[in-house]
Protein backbone atom coordinates (compact mmCIF):
# COMPACT_ATOMS: atom_id res chain seq x y z
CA UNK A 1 23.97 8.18 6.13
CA UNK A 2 23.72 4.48 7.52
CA UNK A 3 21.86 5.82 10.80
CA UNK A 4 19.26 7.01 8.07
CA UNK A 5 18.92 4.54 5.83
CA UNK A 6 18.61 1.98 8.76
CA UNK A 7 15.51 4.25 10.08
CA UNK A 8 14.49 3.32 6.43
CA UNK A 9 14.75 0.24 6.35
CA UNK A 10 13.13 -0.20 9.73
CA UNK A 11 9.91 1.96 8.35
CA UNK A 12 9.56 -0.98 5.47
CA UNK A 13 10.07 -3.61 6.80
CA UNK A 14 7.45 -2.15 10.32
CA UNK A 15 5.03 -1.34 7.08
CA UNK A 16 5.16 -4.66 5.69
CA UNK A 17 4.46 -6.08 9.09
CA UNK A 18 1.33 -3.73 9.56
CA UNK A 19 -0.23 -4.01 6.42
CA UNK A 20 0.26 -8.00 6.00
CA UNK A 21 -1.66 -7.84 9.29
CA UNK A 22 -4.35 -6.13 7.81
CA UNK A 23 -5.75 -8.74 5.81
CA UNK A 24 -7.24 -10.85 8.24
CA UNK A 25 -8.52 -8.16 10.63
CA UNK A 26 -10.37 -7.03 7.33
CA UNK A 27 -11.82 -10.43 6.82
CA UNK A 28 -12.88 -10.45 10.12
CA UNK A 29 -14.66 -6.95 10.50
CA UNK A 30 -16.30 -7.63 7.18
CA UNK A 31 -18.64 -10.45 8.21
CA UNK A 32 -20.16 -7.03 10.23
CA UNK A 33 -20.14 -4.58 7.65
CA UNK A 34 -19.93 -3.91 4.25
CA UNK A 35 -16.70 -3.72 2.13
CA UNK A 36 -17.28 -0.03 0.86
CA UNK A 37 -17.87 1.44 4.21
CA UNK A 38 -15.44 -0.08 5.82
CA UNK A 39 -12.51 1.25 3.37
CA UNK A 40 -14.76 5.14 4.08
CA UNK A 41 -14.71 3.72 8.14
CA UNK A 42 -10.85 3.55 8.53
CA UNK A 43 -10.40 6.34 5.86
CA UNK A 44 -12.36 8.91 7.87
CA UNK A 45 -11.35 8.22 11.05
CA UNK A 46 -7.37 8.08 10.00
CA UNK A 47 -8.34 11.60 7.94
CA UNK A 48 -10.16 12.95 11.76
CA UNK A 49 -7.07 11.76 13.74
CA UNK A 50 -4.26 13.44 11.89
CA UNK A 51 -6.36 16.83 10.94
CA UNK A 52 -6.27 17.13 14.44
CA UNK A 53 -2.76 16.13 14.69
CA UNK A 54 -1.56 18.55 12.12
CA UNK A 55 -3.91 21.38 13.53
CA UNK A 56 -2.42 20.90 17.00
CA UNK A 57 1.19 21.24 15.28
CA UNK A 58 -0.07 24.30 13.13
CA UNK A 59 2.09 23.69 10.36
CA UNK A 60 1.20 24.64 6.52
CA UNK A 61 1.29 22.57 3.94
CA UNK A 62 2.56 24.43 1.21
CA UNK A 63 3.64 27.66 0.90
CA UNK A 64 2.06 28.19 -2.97
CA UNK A 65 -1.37 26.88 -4.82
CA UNK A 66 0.03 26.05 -7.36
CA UNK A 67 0.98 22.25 -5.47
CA UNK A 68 -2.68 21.57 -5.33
CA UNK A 69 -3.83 20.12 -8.18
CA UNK A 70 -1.17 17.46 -7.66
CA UNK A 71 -2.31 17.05 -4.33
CA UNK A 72 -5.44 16.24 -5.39
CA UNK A 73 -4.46 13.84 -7.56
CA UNK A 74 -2.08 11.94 -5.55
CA UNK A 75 -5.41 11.59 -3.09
CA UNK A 76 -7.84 10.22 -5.34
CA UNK A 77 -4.77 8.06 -6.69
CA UNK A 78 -3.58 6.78 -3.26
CA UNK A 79 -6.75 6.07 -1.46
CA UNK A 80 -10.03 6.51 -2.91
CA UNK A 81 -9.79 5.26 -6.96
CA UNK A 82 -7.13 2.43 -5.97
CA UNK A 83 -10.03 1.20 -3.07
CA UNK A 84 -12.45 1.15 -5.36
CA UNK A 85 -11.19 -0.73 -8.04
CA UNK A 86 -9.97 -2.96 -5.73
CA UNK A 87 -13.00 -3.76 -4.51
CA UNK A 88 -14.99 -3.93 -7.05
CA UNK A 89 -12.31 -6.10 -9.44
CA UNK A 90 -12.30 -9.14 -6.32
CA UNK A 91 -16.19 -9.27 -7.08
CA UNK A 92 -15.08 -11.29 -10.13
CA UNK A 93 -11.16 -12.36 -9.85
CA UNK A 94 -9.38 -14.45 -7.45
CA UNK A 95 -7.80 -13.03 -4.47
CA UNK A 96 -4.46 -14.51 -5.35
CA UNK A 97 -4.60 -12.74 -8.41
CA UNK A 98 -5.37 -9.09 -6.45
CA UNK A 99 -2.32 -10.39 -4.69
CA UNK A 100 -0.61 -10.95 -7.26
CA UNK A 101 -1.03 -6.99 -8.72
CA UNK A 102 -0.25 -5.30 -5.80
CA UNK A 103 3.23 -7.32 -5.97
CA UNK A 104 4.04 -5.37 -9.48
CA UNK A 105 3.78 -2.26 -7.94
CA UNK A 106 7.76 -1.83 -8.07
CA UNK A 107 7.52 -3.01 -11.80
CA UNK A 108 5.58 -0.28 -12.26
CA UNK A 109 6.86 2.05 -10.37
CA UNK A 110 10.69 1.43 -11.89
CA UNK A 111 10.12 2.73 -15.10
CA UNK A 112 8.30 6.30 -13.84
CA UNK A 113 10.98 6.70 -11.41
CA UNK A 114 13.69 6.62 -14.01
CA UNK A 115 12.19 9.23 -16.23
CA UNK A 116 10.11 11.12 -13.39
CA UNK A 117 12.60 11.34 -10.73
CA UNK A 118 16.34 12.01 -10.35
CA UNK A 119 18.89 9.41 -9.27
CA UNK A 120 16.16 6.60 -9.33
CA UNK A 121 17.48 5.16 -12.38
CA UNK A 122 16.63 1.47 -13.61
CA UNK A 123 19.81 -0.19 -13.48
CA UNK A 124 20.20 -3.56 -14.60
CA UNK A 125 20.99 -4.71 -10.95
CA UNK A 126 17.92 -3.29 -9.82
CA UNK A 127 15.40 -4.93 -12.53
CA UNK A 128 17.40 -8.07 -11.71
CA UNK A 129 16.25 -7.88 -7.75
CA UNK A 130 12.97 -6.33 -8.38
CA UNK A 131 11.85 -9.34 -10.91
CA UNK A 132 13.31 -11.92 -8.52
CA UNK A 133 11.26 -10.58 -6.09
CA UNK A 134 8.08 -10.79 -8.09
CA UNK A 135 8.80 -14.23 -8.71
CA UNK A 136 8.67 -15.03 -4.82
CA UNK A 137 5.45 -13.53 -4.43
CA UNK A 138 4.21 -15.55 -7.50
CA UNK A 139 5.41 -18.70 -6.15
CA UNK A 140 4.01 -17.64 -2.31
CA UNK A 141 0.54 -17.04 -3.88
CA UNK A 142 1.07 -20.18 -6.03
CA UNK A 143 -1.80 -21.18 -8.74
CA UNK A 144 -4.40 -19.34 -7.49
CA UNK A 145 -3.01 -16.01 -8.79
CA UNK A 146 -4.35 -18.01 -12.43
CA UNK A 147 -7.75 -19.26 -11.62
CA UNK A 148 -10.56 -18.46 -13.86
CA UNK A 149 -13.54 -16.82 -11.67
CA UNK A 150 -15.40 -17.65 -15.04
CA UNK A 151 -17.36 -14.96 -14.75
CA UNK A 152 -17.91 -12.60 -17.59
CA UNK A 153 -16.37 -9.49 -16.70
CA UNK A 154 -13.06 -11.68 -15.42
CA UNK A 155 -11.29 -9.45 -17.80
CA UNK A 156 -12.11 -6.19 -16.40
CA UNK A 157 -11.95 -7.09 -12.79
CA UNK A 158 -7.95 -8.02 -13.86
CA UNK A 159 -7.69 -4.63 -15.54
CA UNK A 160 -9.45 -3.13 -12.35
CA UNK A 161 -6.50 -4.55 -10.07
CA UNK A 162 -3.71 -3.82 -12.47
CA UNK A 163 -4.58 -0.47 -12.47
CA UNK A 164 -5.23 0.04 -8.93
CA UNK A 165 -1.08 -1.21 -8.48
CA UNK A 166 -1.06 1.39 -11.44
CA UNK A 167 -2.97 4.24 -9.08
CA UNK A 168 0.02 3.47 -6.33
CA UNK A 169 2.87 3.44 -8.46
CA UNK A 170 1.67 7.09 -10.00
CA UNK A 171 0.53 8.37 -6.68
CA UNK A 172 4.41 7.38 -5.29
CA UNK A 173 6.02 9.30 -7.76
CA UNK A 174 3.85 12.59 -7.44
CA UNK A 175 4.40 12.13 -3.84
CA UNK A 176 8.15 11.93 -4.26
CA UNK A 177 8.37 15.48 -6.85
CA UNK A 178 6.41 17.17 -4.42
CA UNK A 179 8.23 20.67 -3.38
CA UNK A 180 9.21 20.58 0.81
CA UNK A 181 5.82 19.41 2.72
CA UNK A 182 4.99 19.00 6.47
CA UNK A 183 4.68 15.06 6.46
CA UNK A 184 1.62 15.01 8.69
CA UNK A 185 -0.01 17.55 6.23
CA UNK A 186 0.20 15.94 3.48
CA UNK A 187 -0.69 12.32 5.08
CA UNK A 188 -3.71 14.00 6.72
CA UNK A 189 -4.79 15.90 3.43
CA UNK A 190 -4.33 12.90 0.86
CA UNK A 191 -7.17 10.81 3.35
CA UNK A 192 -8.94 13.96 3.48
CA UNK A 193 -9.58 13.81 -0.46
CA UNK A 194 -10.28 10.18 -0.12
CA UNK A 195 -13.11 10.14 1.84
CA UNK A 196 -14.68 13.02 0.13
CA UNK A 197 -15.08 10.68 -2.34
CA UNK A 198 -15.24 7.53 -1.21
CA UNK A 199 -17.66 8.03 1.85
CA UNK A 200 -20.42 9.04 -0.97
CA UNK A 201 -19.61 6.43 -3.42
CA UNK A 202 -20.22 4.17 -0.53
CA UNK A 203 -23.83 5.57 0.17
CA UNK A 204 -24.66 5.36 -3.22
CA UNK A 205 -23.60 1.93 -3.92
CA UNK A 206 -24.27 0.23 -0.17
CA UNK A 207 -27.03 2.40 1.02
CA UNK A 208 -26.98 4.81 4.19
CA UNK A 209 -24.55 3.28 6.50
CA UNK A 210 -25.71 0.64 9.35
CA UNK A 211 -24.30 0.80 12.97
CA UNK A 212 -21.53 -2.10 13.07
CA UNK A 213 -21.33 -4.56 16.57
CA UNK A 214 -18.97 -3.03 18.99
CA UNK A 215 -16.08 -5.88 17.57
CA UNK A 216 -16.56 -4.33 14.22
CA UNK A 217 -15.93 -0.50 15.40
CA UNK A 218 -13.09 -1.38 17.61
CA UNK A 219 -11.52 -3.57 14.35
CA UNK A 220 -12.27 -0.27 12.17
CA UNK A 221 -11.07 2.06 14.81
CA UNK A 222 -7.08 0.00 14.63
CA UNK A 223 -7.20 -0.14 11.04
CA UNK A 224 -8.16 3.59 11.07
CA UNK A 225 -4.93 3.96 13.46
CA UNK A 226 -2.59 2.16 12.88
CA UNK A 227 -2.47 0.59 9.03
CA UNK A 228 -4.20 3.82 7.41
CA UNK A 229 -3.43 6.72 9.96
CA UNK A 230 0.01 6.08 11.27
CA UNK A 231 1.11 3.69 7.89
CA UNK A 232 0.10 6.46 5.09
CA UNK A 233 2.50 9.08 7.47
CA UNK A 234 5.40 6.23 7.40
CA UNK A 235 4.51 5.96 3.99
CA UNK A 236 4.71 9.80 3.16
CA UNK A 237 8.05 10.28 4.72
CA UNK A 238 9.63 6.57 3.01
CA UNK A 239 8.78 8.43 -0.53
CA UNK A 240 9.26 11.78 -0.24
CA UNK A 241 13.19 10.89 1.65
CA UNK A 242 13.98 7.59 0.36
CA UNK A 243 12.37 7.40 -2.53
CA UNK A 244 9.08 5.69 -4.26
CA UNK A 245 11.51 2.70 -5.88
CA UNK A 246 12.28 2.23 -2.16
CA UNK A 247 9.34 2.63 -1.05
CA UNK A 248 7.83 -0.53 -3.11
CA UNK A 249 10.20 -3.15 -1.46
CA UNK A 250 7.59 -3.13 1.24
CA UNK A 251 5.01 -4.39 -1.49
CA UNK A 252 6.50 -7.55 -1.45
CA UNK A 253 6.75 -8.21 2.20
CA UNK A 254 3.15 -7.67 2.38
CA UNK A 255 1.88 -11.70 0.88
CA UNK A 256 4.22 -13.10 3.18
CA UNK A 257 3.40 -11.69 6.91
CA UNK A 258 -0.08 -11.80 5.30
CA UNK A 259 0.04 -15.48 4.45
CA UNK A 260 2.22 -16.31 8.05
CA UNK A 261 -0.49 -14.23 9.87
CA UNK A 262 -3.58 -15.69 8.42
CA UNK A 263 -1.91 -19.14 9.75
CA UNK A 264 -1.11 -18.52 12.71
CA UNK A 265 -4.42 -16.46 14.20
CA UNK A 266 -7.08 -17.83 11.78
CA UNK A 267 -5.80 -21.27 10.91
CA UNK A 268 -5.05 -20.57 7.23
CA UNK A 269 -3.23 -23.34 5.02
CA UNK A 270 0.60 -22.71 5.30
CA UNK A 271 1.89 -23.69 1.89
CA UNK A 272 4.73 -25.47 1.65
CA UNK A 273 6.48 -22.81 -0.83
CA UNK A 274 6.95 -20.55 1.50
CA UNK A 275 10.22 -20.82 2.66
CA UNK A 276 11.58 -20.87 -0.93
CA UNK A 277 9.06 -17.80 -1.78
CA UNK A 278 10.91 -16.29 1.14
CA UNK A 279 14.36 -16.75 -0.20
CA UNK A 280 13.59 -15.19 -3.17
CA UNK A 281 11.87 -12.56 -2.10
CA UNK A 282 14.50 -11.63 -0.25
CA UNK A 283 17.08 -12.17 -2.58
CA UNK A 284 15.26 -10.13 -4.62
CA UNK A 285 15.42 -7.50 -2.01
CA UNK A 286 19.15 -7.47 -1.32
CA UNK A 287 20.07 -7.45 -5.14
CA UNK A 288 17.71 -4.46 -5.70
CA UNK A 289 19.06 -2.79 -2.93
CA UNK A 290 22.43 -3.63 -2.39
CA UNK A 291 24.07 -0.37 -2.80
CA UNK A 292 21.65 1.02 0.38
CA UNK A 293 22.23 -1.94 2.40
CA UNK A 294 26.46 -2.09 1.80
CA UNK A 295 26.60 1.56 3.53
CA UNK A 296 23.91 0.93 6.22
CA UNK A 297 26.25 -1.92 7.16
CA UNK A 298 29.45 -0.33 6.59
CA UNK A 299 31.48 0.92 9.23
CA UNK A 300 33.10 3.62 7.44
């Protein structure tokens, strides 16, 4: 049991890592294309390379249709709806406040896993660490989780990002009931679904796509491998063995190597919170998880 939950841990904390990273390479690649085809850019390719990862395996996903539908579901609500709202809520709130709702994730997810899923119930303990940890990322993203964009649809594009960490929270917990699933299946069929849907949505709402500078498809092609390809498979296996209450510690690692990242390679402002956004964070995580991290540390 500790050799596996210190595989676990190491999955989080490498996805935390990877997708803090992916912030500024995004920033980057989108002063070369636009922000609709580049979320249907890594999508497809990350869908391409693990079809043919899984086909080369030959492995089946499930062994009865009746699993579909919620297949389906979990791959409009991990990808493609949660991308889109996403993108289209920034147009009118601040980033800090996007931030700021992909942090609640493991609020939201908390609750569902209590009712939805056996033996991930919502101890006291666990609110405790979960909450502390929220308040880290609040203090890491600081004020500008609160500014007014002043626009008019402000409102919505808050309710767009609330229920995008809403999309991942659901998507987690249908992930996790799922009956016994070949792991690169599943990661390769849930990107599958979103591009089906997102790749069009793109056409329609950016026009027929244009052919990026060679920067921009190499910056596509790693966020295709490594934060969408390999990072929805870690992803997939975290849930469906650890667990999606877990799984959602990673969600607030993600500000932190995004904020120390953005410093160090593009010169961001480092804010002088961070250290003490740090310490709670991590406070937060040990409370939450204390029980997991007493036996991977126990000799017995």
């Amino acid at each position: 049991m500790p050799e596996r939950m210190g595989k676990y841990w190491a999955m989080i904390a490498t996805l935390g890592l990877v997708w803090g990273g992916t912030f500024p390479l995004i920033k980057v690649a989108l002063d070369g294309i636009t922000p609709f085809w580049l979320a249907a850019g890594r999508i497809g390719f990350a869908a391409v390379l693990l079809c043919a990862i899984w086909a080369w395996r030959g492995d089946r996903l499930f062994r009865e249709r009746s699993n579909w539908p919620a297949v389906l579901f979990i791959g409009i609500a991990s990808s493609a709806l949660p991308f889109m709202l996403i993108n289209w809520g920034q147009q009118y709130v601040s980033a800090g406040f996007t931030g700021l709702s992909m942090a609640a994730i493991p609020l939201f997810v908390l609750p569902l896993a209590h009712v939805f899923v056996p033996g991930e119930r919502m101890i006291l303990r666990r609110l405790i660490g979960f909450v502390i940890g929220f308040v880290g990322v609040a203090l890491l993203i600081g004020s500008k989780a609160f500014e007014s964009s002043n626009s008019e649809l402000e409102f919505l594009g808050r309710l767009a990002c609330l229920s995008a960490a809403a999309c991942y929270a659901v998507s987690s917990i249908l992930t996790r009931r799922l009956p016994p699933v070949d792991p690169v299946g599943l990661a390769a069929i849930l990107l599958v679904i979103g591009s089906v849907i997102i790749v069009p949505t793109a056409w329609i709402l950016e026009g027929p796509p244009v052919m990026p500078d060679g920067q921009t498809l190499a910056i596509i092609a790693f966020l295709g491998l490594i934060p969408t390809a390999a990072a929805n498979f870690l992803r997939v296996i975290v849930v469906r063995e650890a667990g999606p209450t877990f799984m959602t510690l990673t969600n607030y690692q993600v500000p932190v190597w995004s904020v120390l990242i953005g410093a160090v390679f593009l010169g961001e402002a480092l804010p002088a919170s961070l250290l003490l956004a740090m310490a709670l964070i991590l406070s937060g995580l040990c409370i939450s998880q204390w029980g997991a991290l007493r036996r991977l540390f126990s000799r017995a």
